[in-house]
Protein backbone atom coordinates (compact mmCIF):
# COMPACT_ATOMS: atom_id res chain seq x y z
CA UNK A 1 -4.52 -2.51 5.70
CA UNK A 2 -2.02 -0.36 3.95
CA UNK A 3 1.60 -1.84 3.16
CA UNK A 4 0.56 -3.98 0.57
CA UNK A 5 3.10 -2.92 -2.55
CA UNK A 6 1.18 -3.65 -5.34
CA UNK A 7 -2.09 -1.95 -3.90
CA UNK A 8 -4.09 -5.36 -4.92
CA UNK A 9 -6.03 -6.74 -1.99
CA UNK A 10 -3.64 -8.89 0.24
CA UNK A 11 -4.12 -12.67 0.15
CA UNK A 12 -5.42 -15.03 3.24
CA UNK A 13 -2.13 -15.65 4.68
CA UNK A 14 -1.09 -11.64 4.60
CA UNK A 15 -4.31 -10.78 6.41
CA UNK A 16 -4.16 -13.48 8.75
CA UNK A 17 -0.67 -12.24 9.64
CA UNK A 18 -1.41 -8.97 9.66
CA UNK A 19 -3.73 -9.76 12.20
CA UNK A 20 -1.56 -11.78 14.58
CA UNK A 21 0.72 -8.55 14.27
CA UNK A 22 -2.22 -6.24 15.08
CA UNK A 23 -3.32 -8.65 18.16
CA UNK A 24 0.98 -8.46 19.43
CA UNK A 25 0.80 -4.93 19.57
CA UNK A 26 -2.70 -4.50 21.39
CA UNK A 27 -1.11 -6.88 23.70
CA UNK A 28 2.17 -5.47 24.09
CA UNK A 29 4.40 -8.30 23.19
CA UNK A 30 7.26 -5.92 22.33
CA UNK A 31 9.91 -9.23 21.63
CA UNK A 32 7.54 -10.91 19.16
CA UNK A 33 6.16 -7.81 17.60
CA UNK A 34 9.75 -6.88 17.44
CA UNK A 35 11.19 -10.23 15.88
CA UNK A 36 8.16 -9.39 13.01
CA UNK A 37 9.53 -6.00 12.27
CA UNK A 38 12.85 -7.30 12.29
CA UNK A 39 11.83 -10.09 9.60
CA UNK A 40 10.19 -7.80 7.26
CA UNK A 41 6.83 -6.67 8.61
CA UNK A 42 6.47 -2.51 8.02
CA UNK A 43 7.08 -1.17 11.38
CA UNK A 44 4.19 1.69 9.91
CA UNK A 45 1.89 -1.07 9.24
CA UNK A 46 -2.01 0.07 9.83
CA UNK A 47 -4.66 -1.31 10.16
CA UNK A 48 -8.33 -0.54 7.87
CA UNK A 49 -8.98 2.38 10.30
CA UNK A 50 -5.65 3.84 10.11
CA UNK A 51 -3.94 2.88 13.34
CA UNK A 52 -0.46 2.27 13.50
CA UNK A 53 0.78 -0.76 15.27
CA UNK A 54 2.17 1.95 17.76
CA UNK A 55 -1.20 3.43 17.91
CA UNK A 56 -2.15 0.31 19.33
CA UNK A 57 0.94 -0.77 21.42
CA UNK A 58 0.32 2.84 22.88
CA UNK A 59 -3.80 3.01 23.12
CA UNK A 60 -3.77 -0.41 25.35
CA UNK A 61 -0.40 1.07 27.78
CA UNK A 62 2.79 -1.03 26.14
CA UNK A 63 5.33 1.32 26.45
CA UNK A 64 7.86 -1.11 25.85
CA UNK A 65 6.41 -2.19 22.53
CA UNK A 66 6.12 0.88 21.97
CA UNK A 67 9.83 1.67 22.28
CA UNK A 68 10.58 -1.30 20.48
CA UNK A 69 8.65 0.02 17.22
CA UNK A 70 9.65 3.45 17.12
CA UNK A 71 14.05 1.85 17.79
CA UNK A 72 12.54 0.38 14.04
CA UNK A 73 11.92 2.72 12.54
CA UNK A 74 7.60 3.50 13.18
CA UNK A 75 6.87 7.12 13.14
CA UNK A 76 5.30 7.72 16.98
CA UNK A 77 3.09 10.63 15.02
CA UNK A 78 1.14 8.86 12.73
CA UNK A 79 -2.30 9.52 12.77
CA UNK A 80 -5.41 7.57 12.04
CA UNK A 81 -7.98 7.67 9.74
CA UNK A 82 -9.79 10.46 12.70
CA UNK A 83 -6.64 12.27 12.81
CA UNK A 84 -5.68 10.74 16.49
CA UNK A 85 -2.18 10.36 17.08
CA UNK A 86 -0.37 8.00 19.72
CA UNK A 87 0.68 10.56 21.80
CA UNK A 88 -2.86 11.89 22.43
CA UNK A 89 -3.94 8.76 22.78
CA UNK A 90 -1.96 7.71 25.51
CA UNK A 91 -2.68 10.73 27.05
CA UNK A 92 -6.86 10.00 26.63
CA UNK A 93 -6.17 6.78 28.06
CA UNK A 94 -3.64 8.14 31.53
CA UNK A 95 -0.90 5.87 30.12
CA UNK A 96 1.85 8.34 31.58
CA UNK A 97 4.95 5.64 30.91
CA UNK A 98 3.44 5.36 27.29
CA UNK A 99 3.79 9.24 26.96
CA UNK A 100 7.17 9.65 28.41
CA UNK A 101 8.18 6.55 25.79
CA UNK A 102 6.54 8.39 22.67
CA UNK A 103 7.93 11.64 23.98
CA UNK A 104 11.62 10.03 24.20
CA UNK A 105 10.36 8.71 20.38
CA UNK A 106 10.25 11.89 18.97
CA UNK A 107 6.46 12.48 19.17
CA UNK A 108 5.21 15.82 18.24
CA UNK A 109 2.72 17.10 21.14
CA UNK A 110 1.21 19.30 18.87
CA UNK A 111 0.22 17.02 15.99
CA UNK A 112 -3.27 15.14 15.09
CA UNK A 113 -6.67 16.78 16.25
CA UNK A 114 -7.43 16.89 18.84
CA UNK A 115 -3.32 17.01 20.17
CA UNK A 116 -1.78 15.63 23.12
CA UNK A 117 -1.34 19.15 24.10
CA UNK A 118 -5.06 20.03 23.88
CA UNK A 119 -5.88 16.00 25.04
CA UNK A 120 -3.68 17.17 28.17
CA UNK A 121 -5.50 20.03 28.26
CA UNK A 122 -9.26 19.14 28.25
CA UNK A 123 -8.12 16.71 31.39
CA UNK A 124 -6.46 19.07 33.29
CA UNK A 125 -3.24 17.15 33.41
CA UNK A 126 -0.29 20.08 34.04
CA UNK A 127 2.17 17.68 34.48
CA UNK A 128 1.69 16.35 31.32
CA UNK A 129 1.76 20.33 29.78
CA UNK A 130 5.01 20.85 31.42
CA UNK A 131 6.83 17.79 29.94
CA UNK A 132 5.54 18.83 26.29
CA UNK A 133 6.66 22.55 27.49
CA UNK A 134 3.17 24.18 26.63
CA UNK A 135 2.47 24.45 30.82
């Protein structure tokens, strides 16, 4: 888990937030997961394999949480530890509102390996191509 200022491993409490955060954004609780930003949690928190809480939100289809982390300030194109981004995750995984809300965010099409562009690609999805203008 990255975020911790000191770079010291985080006590029990930390992780066992960090974990309820984690959980809220595979879930797509955008309010709650919201309300934690908003009290201090890093809106670019990750996890031990990289992933973003927006990786998350956007891997299991929340686009509202989603929205709700990048309007705080998460960056919709950070990759993991593989070099996946959101963007072509969502795209992996046919979550076509989670696109359009990463899209709206900012995300890059062309970033991480392999992109959303060559994710969209690989699955033949042209409508996808044409909204990241590379169709």
């Amino acid at each position: 888990m990255s975020g911790s200022p000191t770079g010291s491993e985080p006590g029990p409490d930390v992780v066992e937030l960090a974990a309820k955060v984690f959980d809220l954004a595979r879930r797509g609780t955008a309010e709650t997961l919201a309300a934690y930003v908003d009290a201090g949690v890093p809106a670019n928190l990750t996890n031990d394999r990289g992933d973003s809480l927006v990786m998350l939100a956007a891997y299991h289809g929340h686009a509202a949480a989603v929205e709700a982390l990048i309007a705080r300030g998460a960056d919709p194109d950070r990759a993991n530890d593989r070099g996946q981004t959101p963007l072509a995750g969502a795209v992996f995984k046919g979550e076509d509102a989670v696109v359009r809300a990463l899209v709206a965010g900012g995300a890059d099409p062309e970033a991480g390996t392999p992109s959303a562009v060559d994710t969209a690609r690989m699955f033949g999805k042209e409508d996808l191509l044409k909204l990241f203008g590379a169709g």
